[in-house]
Protein backbone atom coordinates (compact mmCIF):
# COMPACT_ATOMS: atom_id res chain seq x y z
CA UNK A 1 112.45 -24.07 5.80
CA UNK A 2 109.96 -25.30 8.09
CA UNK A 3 107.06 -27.79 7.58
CA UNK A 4 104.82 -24.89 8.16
CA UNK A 5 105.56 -23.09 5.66
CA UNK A 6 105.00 -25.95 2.63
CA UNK A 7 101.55 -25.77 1.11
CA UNK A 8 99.53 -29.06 2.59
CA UNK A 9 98.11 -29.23 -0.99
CA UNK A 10 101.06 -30.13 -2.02
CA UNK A 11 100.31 -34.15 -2.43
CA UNK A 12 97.31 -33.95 -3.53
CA UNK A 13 97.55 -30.49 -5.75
CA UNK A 14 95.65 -31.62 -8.56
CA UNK A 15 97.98 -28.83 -10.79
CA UNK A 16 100.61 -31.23 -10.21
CA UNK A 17 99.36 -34.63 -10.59
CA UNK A 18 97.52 -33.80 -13.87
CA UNK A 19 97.92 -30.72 -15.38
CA UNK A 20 101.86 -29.95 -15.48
CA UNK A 21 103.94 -32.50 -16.99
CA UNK A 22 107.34 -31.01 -17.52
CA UNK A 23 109.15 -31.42 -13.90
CA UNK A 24 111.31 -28.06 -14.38
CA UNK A 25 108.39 -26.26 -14.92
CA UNK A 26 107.01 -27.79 -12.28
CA UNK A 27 109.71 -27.50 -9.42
CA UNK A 28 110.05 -23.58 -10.50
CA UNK A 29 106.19 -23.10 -9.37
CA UNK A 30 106.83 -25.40 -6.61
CA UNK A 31 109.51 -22.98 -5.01
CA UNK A 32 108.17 -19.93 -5.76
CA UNK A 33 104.45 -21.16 -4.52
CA UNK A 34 104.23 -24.16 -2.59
CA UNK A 35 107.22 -24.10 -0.30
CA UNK A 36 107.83 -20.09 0.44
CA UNK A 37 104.58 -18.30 -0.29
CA UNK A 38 101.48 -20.66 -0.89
CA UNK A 39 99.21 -17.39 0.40
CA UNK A 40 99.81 -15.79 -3.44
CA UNK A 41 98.90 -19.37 -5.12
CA UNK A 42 95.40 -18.94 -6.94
CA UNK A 43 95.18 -22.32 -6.24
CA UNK A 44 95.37 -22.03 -2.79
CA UNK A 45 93.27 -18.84 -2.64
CA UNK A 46 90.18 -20.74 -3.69
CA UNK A 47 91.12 -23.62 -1.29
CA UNK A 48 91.03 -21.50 1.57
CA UNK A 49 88.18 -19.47 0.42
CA UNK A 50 85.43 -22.40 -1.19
CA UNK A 51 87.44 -25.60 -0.64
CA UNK A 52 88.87 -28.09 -3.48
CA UNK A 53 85.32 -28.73 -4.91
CA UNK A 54 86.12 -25.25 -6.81
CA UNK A 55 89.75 -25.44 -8.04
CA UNK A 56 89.66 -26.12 -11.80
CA UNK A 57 92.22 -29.16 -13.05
CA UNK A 58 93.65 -26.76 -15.46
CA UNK A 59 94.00 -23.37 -12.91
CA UNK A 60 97.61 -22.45 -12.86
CA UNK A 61 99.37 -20.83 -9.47
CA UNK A 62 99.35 -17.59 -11.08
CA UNK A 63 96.24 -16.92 -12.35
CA UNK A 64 94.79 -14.54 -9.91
CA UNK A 65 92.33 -12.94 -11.81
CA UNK A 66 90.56 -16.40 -12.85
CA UNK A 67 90.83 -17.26 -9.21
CA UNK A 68 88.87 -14.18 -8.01
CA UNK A 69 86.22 -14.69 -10.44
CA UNK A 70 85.78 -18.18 -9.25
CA UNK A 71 85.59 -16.91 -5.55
CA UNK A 72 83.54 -13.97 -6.37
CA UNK A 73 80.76 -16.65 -8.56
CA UNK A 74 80.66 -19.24 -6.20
């Protein structure tokens, strides 16, 4: 896997740090969003679209709909 391909919110993913405690859990969205396809990640879907200043704490990686509310209100 390249270094391209890892999410560069990864570090600072505020999902991570706060809201998801249980590290399985965690490493499963991990793989599935931030290190092969961070394009599908509602979290990373506002990112790219309004910047961190509109990703909720408590938004998870799959919550599209939520996410395209927030992009569509903002």
């Amino acid at each position: 896997m390249s270094q391209q391909e890892i999410c560069e919110r990864l570090a600072f993913c505020e999902f991570f740090i706060s809201e998801i405690k249980i590290e399985s859990i965690a490493n499963r969205y991990k793989e599935k969003y931030c290190y092969s396809c961070k394009d599908a990640c509602a979290i990373y879907m506002i990112f790219q679209s309004k910047g961190n200043d509109h990703i909720p704490a408590n938004l998870y990686p799959n919550e599209y709909d939520k996410a395209l509310k927030i992009i569509a209100q903002v």
